[in-house]
PDB file of N, CA and C in Angstrom:
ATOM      1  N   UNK A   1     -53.917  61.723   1.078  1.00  0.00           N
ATOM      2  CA  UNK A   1     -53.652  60.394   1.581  1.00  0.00           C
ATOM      3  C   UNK A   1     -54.042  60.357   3.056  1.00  0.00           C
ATOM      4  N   UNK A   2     -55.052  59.314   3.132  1.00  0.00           N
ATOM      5  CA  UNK A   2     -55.835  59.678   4.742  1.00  0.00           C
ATOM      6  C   UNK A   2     -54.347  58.857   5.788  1.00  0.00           C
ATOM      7  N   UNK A   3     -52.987  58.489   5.667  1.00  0.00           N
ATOM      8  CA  UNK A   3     -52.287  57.837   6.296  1.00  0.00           C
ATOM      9  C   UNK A   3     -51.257  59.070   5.686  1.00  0.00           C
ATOM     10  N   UNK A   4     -50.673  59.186   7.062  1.00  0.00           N
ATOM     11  CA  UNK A   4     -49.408  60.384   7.283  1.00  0.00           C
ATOM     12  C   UNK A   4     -48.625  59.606   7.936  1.00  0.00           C
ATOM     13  N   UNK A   5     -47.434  59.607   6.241  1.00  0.00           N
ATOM     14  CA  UNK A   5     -45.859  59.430   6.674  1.00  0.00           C
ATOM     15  C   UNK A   5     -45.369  60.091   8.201  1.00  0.00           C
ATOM     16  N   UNK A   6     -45.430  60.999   8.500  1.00  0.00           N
ATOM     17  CA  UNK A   6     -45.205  61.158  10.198  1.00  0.00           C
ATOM     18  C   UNK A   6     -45.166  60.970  10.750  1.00  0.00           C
ATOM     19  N   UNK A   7     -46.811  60.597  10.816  1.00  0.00           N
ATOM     20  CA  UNK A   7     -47.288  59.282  12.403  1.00  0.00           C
ATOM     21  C   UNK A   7     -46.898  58.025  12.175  1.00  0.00           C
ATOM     22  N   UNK A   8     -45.572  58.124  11.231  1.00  0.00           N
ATOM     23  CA  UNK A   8     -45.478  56.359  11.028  1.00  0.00           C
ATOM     24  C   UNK A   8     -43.997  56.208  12.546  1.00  0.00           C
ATOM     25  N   UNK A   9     -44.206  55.496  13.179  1.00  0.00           N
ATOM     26  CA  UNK A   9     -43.403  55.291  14.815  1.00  0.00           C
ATOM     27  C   UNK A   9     -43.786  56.358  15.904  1.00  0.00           C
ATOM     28  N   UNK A  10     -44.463  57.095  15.251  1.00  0.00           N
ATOM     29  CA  UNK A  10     -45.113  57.976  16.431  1.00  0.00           C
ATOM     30  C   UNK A  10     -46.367  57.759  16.798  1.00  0.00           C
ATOM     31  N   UNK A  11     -47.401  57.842  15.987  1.00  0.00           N
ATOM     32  CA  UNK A  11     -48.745  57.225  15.916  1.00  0.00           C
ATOM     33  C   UNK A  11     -49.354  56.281  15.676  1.00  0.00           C
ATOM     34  N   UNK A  12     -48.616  55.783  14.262  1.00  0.00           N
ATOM     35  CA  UNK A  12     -48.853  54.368  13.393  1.00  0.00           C
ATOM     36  C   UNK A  12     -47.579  53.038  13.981  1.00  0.00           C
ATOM     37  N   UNK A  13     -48.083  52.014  14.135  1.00  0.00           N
ATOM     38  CA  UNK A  13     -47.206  51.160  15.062  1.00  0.00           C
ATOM     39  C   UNK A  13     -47.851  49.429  14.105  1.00  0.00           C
ATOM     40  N   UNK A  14     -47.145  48.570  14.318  1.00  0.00           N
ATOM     41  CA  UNK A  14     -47.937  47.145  13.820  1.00  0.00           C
ATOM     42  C   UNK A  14     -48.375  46.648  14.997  1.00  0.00           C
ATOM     43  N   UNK A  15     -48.798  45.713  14.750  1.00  0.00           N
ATOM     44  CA  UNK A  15     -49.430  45.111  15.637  1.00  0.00           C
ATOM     45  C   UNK A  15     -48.662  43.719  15.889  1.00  0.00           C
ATOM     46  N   UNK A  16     -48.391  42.479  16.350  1.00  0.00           N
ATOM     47  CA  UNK A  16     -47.661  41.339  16.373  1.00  0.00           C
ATOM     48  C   UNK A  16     -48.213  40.124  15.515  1.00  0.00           C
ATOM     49  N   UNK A  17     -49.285  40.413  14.918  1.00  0.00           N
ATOM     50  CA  UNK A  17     -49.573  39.581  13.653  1.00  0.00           C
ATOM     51  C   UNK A  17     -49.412  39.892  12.440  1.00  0.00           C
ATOM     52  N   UNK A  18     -48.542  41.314  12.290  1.00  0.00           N
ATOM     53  CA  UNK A  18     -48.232  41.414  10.861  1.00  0.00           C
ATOM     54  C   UNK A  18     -46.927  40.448  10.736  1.00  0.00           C
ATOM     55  N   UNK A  19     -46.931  40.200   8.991  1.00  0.00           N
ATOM     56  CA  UNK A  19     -45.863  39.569   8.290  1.00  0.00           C
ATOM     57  C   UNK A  19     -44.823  40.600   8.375  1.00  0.00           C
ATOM     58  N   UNK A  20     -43.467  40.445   8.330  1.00  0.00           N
ATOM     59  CA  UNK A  20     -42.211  41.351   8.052  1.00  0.00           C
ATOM     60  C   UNK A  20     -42.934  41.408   6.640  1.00  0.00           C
ATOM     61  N   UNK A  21     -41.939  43.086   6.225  1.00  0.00           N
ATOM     62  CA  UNK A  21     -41.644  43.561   5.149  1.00  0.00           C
ATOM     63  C   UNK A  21     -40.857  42.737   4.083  1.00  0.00           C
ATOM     64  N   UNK A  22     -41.876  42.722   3.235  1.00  0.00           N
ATOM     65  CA  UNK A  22     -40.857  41.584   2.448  1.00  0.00           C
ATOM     66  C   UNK A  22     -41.002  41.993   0.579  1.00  0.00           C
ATOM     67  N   UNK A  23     -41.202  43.656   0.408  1.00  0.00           N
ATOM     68  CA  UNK A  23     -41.383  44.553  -0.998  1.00  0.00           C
ATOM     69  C   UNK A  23     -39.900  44.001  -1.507  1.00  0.00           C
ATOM     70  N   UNK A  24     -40.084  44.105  -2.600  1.00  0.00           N
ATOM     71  CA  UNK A  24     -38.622  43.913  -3.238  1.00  0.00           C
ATOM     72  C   UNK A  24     -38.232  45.556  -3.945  1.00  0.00           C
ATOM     73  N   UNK A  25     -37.404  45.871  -4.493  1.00  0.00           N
ATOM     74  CA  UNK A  25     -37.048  47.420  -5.402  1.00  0.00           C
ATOM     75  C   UNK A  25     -38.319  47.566  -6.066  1.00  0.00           C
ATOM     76  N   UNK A  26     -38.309  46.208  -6.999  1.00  0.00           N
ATOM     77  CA  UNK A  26     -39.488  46.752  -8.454  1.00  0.00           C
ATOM     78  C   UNK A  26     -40.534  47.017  -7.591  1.00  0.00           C
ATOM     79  N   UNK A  27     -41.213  46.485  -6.857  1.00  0.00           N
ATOM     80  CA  UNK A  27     -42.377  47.070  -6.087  1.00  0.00           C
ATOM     81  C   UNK A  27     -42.351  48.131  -5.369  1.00  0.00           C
ATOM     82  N   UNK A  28     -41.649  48.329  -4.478  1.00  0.00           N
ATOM     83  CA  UNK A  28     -41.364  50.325  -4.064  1.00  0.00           C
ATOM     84  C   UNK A  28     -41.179  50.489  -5.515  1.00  0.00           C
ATOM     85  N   UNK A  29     -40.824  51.058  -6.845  1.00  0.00           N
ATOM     86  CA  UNK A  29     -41.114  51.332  -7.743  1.00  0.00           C
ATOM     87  C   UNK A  29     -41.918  51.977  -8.500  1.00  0.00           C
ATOM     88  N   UNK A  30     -42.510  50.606  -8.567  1.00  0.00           N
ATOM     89  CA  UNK A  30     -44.085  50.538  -9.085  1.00  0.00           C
ATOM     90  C   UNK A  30     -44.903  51.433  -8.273  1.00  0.00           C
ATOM     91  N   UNK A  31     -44.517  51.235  -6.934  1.00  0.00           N
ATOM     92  CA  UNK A  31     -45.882  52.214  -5.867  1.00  0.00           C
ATOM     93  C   UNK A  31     -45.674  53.602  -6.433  1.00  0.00           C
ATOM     94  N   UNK A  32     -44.051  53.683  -6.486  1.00  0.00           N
ATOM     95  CA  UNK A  32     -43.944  55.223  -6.857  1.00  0.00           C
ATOM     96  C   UNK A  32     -44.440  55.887  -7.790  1.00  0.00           C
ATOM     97  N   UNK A  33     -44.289  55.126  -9.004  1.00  0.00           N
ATOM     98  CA  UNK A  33     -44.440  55.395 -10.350  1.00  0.00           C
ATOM     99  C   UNK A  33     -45.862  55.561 -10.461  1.00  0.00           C
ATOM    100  N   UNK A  34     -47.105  54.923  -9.618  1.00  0.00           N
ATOM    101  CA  UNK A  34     -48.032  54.774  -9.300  1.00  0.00           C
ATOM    102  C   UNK A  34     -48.402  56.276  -9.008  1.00  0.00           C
ATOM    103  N   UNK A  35     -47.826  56.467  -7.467  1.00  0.00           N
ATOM    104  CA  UNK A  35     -48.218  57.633  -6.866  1.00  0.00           C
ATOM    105  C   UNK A  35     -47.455  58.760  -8.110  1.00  0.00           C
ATOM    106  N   UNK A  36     -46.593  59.027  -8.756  1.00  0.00           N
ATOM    107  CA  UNK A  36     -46.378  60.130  -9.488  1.00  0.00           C
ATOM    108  C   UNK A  36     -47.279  60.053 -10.888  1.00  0.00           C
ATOM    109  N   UNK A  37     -48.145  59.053 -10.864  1.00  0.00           N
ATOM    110  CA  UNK A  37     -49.275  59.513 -12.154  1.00  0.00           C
ATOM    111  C   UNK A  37     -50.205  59.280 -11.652  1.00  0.00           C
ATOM    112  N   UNK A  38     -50.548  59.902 -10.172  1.00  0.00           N
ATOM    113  CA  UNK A  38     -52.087  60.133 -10.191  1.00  0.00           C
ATOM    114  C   UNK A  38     -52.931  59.030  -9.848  1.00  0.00           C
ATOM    115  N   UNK A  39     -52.277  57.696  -9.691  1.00  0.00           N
ATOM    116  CA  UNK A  39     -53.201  56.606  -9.900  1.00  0.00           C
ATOM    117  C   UNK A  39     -53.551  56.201  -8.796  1.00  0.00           C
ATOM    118  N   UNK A  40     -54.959  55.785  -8.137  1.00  0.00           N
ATOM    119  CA  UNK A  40     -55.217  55.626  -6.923  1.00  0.00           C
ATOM    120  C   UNK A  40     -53.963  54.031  -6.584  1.00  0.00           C
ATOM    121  N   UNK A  41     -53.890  54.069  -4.950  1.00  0.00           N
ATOM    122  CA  UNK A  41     -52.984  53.068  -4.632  1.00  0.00           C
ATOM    123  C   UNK A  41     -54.089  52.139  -3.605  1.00  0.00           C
ATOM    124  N   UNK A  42     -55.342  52.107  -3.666  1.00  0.00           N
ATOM    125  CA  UNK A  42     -56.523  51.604  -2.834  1.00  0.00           C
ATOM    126  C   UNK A  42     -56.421  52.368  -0.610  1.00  0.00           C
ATOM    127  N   UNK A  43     -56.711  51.694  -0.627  1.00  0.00           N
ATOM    128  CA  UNK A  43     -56.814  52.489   0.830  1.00  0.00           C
ATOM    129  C   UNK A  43     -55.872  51.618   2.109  1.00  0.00           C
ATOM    130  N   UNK A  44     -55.784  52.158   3.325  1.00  0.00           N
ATOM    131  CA  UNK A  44     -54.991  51.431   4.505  1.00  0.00           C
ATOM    132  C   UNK A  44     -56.043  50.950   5.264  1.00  0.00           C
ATOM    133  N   UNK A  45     -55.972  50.005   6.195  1.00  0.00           N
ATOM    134  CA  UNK A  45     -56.887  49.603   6.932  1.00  0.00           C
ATOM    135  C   UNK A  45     -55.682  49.882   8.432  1.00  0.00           C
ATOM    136  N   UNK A  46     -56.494  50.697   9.316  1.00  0.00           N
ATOM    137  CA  UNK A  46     -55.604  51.212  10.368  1.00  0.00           C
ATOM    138  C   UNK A  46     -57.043  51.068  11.981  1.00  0.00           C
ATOM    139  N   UNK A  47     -55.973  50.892  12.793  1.00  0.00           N
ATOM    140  CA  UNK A  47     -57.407  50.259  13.968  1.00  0.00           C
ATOM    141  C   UNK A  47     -56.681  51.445  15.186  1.00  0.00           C
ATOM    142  N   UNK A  48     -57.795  51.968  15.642  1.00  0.00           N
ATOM    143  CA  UNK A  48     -57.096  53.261  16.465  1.00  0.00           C
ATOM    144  C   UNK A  48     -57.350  52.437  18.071  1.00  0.00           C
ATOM    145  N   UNK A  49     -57.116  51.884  18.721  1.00  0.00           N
ATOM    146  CA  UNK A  49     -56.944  50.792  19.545  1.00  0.00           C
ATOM    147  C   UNK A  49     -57.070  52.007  21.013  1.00  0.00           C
ATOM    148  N   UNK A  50     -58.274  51.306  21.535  1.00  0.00           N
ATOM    149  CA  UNK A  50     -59.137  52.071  22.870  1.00  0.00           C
ATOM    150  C   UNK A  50     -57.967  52.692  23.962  1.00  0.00           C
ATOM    151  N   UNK A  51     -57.728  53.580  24.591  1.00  0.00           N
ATOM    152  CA  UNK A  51     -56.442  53.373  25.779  1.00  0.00           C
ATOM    153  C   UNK A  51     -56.430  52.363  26.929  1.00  0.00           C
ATOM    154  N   UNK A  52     -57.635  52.110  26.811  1.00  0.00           N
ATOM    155  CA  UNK A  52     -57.654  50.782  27.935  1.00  0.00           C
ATOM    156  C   UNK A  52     -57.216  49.755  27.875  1.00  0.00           C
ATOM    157  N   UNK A  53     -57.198  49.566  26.002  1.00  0.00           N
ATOM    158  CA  UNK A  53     -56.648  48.067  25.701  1.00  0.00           C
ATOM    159  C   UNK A  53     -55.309  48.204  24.902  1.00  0.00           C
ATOM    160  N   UNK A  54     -54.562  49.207  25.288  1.00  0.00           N
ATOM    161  CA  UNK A  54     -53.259  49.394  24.793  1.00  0.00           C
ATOM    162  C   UNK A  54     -51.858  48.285  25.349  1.00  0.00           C
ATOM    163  N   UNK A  55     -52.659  48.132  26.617  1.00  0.00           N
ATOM    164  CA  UNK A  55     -51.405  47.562  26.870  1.00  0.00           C
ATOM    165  C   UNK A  55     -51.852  45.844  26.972  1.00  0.00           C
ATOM    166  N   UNK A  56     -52.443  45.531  25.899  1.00  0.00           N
ATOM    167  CA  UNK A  56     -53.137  44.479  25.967  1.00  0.00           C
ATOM    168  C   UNK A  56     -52.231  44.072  24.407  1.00  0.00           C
ATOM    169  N   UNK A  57     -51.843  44.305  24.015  1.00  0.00           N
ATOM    170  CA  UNK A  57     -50.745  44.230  22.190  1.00  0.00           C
ATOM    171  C   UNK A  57     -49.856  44.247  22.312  1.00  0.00           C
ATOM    172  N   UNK A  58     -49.063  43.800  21.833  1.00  0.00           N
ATOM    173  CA  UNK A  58     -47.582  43.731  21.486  1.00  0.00           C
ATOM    174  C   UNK A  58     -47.479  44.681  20.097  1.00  0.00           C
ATOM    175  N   UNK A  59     -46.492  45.953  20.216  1.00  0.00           N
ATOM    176  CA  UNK A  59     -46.418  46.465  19.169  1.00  0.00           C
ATOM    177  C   UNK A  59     -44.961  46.485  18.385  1.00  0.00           C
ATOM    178  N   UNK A  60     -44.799  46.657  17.425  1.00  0.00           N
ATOM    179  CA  UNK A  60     -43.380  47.061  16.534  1.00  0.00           C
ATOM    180  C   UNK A  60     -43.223  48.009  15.742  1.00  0.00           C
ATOM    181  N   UNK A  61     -42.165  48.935  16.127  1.00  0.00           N
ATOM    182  CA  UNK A  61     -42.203  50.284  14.848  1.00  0.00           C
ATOM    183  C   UNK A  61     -42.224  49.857  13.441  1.00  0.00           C
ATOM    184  N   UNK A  62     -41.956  50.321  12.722  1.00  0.00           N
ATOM    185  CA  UNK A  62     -42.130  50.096  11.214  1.00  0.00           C
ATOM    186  C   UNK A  62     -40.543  50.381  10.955  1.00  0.00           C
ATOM    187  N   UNK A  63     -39.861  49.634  10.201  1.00  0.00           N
ATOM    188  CA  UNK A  63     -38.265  49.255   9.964  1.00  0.00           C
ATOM    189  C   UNK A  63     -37.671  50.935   9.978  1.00  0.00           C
ATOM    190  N   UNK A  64     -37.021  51.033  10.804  1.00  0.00           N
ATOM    191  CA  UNK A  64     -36.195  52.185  10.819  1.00  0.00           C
ATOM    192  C   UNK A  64     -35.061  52.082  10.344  1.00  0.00           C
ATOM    193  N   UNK A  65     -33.973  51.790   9.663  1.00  0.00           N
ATOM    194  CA  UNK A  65     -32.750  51.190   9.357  1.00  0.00           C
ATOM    195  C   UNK A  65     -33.044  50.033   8.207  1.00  0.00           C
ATOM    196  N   UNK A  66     -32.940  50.430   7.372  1.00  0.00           N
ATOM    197  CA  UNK A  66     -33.418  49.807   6.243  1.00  0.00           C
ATOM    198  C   UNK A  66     -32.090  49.493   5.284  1.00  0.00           C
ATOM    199  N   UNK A  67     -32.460  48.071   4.507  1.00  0.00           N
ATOM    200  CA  UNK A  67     -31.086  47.756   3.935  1.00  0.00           C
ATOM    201  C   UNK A  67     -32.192  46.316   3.367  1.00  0.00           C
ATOM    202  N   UNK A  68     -32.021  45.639   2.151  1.00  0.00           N
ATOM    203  CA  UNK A  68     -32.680  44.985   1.521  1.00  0.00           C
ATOM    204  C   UNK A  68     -32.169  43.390   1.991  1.00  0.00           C
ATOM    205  N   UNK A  69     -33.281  42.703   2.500  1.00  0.00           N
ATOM    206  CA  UNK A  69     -32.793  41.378   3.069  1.00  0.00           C
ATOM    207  C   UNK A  69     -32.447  41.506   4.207  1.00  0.00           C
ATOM    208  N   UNK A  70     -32.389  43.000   5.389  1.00  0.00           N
ATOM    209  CA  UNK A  70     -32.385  42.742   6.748  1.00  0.00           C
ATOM    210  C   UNK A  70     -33.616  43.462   7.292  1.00  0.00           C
ATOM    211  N   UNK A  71     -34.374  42.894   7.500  1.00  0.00           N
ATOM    212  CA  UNK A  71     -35.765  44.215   7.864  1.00  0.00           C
ATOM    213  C   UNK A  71     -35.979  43.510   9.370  1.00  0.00           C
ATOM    214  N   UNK A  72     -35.439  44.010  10.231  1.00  0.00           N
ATOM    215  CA  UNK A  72     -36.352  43.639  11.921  1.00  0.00           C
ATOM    216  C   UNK A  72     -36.811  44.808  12.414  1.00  0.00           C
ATOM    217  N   UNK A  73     -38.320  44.437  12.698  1.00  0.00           N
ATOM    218  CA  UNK A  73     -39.116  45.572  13.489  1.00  0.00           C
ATOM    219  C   UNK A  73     -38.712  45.200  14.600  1.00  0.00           C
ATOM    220  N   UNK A  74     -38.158  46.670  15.491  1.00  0.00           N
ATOM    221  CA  UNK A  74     -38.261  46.522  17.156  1.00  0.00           C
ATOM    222  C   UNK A  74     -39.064  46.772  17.944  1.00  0.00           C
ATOM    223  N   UNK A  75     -39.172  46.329  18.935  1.00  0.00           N
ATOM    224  CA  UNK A  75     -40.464  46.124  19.838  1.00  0.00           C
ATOM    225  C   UNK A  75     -40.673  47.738  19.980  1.00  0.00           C
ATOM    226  N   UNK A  76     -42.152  48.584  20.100  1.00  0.00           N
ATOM    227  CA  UNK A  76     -42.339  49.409  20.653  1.00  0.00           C
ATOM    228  C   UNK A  76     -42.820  50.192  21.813  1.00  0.00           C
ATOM    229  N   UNK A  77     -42.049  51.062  22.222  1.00  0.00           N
ATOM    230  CA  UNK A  77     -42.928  51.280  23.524  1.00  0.00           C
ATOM    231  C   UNK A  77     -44.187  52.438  23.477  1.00  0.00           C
ATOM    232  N   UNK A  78     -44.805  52.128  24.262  1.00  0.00           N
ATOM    233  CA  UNK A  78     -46.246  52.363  24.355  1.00  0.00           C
ATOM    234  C   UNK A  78     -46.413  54.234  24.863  1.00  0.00           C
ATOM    235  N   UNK A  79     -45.599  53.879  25.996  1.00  0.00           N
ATOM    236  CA  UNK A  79     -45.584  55.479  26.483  1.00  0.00           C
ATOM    237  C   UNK A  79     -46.703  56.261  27.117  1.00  0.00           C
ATOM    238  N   UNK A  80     -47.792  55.793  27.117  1.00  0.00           N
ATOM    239  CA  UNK A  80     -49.056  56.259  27.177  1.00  0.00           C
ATOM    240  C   UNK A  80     -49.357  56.818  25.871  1.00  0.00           C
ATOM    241  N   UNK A  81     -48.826  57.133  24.852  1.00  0.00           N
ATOM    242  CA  UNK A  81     -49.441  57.643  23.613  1.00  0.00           C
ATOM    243  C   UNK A  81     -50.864  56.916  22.929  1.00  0.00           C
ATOM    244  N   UNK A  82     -51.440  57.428  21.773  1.00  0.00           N
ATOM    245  CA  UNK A  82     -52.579  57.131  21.712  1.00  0.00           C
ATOM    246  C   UNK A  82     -51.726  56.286  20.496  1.00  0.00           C
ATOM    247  N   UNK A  83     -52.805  55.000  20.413  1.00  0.00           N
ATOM    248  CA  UNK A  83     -52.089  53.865  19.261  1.00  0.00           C
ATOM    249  C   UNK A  83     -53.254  53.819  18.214  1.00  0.00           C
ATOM    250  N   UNK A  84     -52.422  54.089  17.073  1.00  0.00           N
ATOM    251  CA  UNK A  84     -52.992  53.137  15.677  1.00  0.00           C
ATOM    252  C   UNK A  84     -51.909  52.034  15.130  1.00  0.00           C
ATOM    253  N   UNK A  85     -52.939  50.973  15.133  1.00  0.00           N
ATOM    254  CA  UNK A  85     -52.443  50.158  14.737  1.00  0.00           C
ATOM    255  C   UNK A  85     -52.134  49.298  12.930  1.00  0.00           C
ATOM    256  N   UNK A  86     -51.760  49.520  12.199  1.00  0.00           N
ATOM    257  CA  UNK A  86     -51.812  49.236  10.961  1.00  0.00           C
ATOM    258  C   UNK A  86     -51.899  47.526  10.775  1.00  0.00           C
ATOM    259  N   UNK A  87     -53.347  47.902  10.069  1.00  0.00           N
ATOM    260  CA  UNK A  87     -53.655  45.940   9.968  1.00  0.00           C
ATOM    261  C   UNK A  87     -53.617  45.326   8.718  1.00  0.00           C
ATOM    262  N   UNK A  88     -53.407  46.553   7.572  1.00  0.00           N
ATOM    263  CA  UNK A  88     -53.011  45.867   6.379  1.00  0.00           C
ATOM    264  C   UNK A  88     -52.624  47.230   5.486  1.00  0.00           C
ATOM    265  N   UNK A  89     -51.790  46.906   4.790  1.00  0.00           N
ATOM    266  CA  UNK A  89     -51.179  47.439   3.742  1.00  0.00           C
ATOM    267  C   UNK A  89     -49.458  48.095   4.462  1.00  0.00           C
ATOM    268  N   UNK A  90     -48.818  47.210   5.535  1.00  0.00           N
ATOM    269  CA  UNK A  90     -47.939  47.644   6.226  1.00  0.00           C
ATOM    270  C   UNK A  90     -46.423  47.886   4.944  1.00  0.00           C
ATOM    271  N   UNK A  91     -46.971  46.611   3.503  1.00  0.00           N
ATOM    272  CA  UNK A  91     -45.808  47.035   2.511  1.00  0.00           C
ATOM    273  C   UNK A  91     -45.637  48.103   2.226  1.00  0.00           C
ATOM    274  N   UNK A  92     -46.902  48.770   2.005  1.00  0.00           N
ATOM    275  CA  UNK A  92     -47.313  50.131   1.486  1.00  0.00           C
ATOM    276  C   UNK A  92     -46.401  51.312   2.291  1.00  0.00           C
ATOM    277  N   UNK A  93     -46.652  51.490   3.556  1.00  0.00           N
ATOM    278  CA  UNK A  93     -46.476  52.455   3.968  1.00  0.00           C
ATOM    279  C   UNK A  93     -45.223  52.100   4.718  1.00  0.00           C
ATOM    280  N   UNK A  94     -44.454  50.888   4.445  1.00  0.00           N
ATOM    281  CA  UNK A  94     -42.958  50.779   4.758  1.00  0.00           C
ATOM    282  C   UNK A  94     -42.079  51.158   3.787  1.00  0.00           C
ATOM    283  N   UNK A  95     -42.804  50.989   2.694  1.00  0.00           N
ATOM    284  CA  UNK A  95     -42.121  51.375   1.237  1.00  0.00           C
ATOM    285  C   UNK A  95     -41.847  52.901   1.211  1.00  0.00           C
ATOM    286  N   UNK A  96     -43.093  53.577   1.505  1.00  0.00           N
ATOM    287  CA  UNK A  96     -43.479  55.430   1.331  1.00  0.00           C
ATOM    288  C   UNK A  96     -42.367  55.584   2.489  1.00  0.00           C
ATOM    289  N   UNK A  97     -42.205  54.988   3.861  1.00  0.00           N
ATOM    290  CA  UNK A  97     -41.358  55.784   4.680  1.00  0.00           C
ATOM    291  C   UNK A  97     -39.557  55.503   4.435  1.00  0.00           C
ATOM    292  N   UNK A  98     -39.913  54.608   3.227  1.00  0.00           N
ATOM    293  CA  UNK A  98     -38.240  54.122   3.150  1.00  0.00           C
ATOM    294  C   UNK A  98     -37.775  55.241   1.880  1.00  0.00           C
ATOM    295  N   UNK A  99     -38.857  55.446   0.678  1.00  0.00           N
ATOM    296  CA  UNK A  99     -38.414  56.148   0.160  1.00  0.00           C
ATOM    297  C   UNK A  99     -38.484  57.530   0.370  1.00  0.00           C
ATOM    298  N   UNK A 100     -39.039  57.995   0.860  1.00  0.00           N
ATOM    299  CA  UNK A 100     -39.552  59.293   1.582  1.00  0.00           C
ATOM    300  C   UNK A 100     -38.481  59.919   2.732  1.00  0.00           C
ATOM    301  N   UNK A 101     -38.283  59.193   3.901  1.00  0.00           N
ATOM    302  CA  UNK A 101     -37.546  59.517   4.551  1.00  0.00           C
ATOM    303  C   UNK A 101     -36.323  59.169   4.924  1.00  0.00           C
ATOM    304  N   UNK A 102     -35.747  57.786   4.524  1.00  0.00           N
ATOM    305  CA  UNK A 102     -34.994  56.830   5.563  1.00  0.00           C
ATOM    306  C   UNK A 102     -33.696  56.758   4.445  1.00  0.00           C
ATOM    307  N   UNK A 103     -32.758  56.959   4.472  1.00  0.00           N
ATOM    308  CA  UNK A 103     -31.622  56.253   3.075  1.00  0.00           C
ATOM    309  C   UNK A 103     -31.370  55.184   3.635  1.00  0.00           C
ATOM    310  N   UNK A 104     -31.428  54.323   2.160  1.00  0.00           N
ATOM    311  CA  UNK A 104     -30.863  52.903   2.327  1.00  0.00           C
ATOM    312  C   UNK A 104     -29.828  52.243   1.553  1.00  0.00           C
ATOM    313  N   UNK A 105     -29.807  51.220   1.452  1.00  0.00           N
ATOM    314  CA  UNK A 105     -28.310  50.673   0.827  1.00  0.00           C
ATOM    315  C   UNK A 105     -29.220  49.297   0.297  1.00  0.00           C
ATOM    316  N   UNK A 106     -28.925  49.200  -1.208  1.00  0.00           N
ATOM    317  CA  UNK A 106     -29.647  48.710  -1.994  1.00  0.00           C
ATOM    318  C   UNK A 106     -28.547  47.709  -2.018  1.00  0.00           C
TER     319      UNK A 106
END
Protein backbone atom coordinates (compact mmCIF):
# COMPACT_ATOMS: atom_id res chain seq x y z
CA UNK A 1 0.00 0.00 0.00
CA UNK A 2 1.93 3.08 -1.43
CA UNK A 3 0.02 5.26 1.74
CA UNK A 4 1.41 4.45 5.36
CA UNK A 5 -0.96 4.35 8.23
CA UNK A 6 1.97 6.17 10.21
CA UNK A 7 2.48 9.15 8.31
CA UNK A 8 -1.16 9.65 8.82
CA UNK A 9 -0.75 13.26 11.40
CA UNK A 10 2.79 13.08 10.97
CA UNK A 11 3.30 13.26 7.27
CA UNK A 12 -0.17 12.88 5.73
CA UNK A 13 -2.35 16.03 6.78
CA UNK A 14 -5.80 17.40 4.66
CA UNK A 15 -5.84 20.12 3.17
CA UNK A 16 -8.99 22.84 3.94
CA UNK A 17 -11.05 21.74 0.99
CA UNK A 18 -11.62 18.34 2.04
CA UNK A 19 -15.27 17.23 3.07
CA UNK A 20 -15.40 15.83 6.90
CA UNK A 21 -15.46 12.16 7.31
CA UNK A 22 -18.68 11.09 6.81
CA UNK A 23 -18.04 6.58 6.28
CA UNK A 24 -20.74 5.02 8.10
CA UNK A 25 -19.79 1.15 9.99
CA UNK A 26 -20.99 -0.83 6.78
CA UNK A 27 -18.43 1.03 4.79
CA UNK A 28 -15.25 0.73 7.15
CA UNK A 29 -16.52 -2.85 6.73
CA UNK A 30 -16.72 -3.35 3.42
CA UNK A 31 -13.07 -1.63 3.04
CA UNK A 32 -12.02 -4.27 5.42
CA UNK A 33 -13.55 -7.18 4.13
CA UNK A 34 -12.12 -5.81 0.90
CA UNK A 35 -8.59 -5.49 2.14
CA UNK A 36 -8.75 -9.16 3.88
CA UNK A 37 -9.55 -10.83 0.35
CA UNK A 38 -6.99 -9.47 -1.58
CA UNK A 39 -9.11 -7.13 -3.53
CA UNK A 40 -7.54 -4.06 -4.92
CA UNK A 41 -9.12 -0.81 -2.99
CA UNK A 42 -7.96 1.66 -6.23
CA UNK A 43 -5.25 4.13 -5.33
CA UNK A 44 -4.80 7.65 -3.01
CA UNK A 45 -4.21 10.77 -4.67
CA UNK A 46 -1.65 12.57 -2.17
CA UNK A 47 0.20 16.12 -3.20
CA UNK A 48 3.69 16.39 -1.44
CA UNK A 49 3.37 20.32 -1.22
CA UNK A 50 6.92 22.37 -2.06
CA UNK A 51 8.44 23.86 1.54
CA UNK A 52 8.05 27.17 0.23
CA UNK A 53 4.42 26.89 -0.16
CA UNK A 54 3.69 25.23 3.12
CA UNK A 55 2.69 27.90 4.85
CA UNK A 56 0.51 29.04 2.16
CA UNK A 57 -2.56 26.01 3.35
CA UNK A 58 -4.50 25.59 5.97
CA UNK A 59 -4.07 22.07 7.23
CA UNK A 60 -6.14 19.44 9.55
CA UNK A 61 -5.00 16.15 11.11
CA UNK A 62 -7.09 13.30 10.22
CA UNK A 63 -9.84 12.61 13.25
CA UNK A 64 -7.92 11.50 16.20
CA UNK A 65 -10.74 10.74 18.75
CA UNK A 66 -13.19 9.05 16.96
CA UNK A 67 -16.84 8.27 17.96
CA UNK A 68 -19.63 7.99 15.10
CA UNK A 69 -21.53 11.35 14.38
CA UNK A 70 -18.70 13.53 16.06
CA UNK A 71 -15.72 13.72 13.62
CA UNK A 72 -13.81 17.38 13.94
CA UNK A 73 -10.47 17.65 12.31
CA UNK A 74 -8.13 20.04 14.29
CA UNK A 75 -6.20 22.54 12.82
CA UNK A 76 -2.56 21.37 12.20
CA UNK A 77 0.60 22.64 12.90
CA UNK A 78 3.10 22.83 10.34
CA UNK A 79 6.36 22.72 12.36
CA UNK A 80 8.61 22.98 9.54
CA UNK A 81 7.94 19.30 8.67
CA UNK A 82 7.72 18.19 5.15
CA UNK A 83 3.75 18.08 4.07
CA UNK A 84 1.64 15.64 2.13
CA UNK A 85 -1.33 16.59 1.56
CA UNK A 86 -4.26 14.03 0.94
CA UNK A 87 -6.61 15.22 -1.94
CA UNK A 88 -8.80 12.32 -2.27
CA UNK A 89 -9.67 9.19 -0.79
CA UNK A 90 -9.42 10.94 2.89
CA UNK A 91 -12.64 8.18 3.76
CA UNK A 92 -10.25 5.62 2.98
CA UNK A 93 -7.48 6.24 5.03
CA UNK A 94 -9.66 7.70 8.02
CA UNK A 95 -11.37 4.46 8.07
CA UNK A 96 -7.72 2.23 7.97
CA UNK A 97 -6.48 4.65 10.88
CA UNK A 98 -9.72 4.24 12.92
CA UNK A 99 -9.69 0.64 12.57
CA UNK A 100 -6.11 0.01 12.76
CA UNK A 101 -5.12 2.20 15.42
CA UNK A 102 -7.59 4.48 17.29
CA UNK A 103 -10.61 2.64 19.63
CA UNK A 104 -13.84 3.95 19.20
CA UNK A 105 -17.29 3.92 20.57
CA UNK A 106 -19.77 2.83 18.07
Amino acid sequence: MAANVEKINTAYFLPAIQRPFVWGAEQMIALFDSLMKGYPISSFLLWDVAPENEMNWQIYKFAEHFRFGEVHNEIAGKKGRKLTLVLDDQQRLTSLLIGLRIPYDC
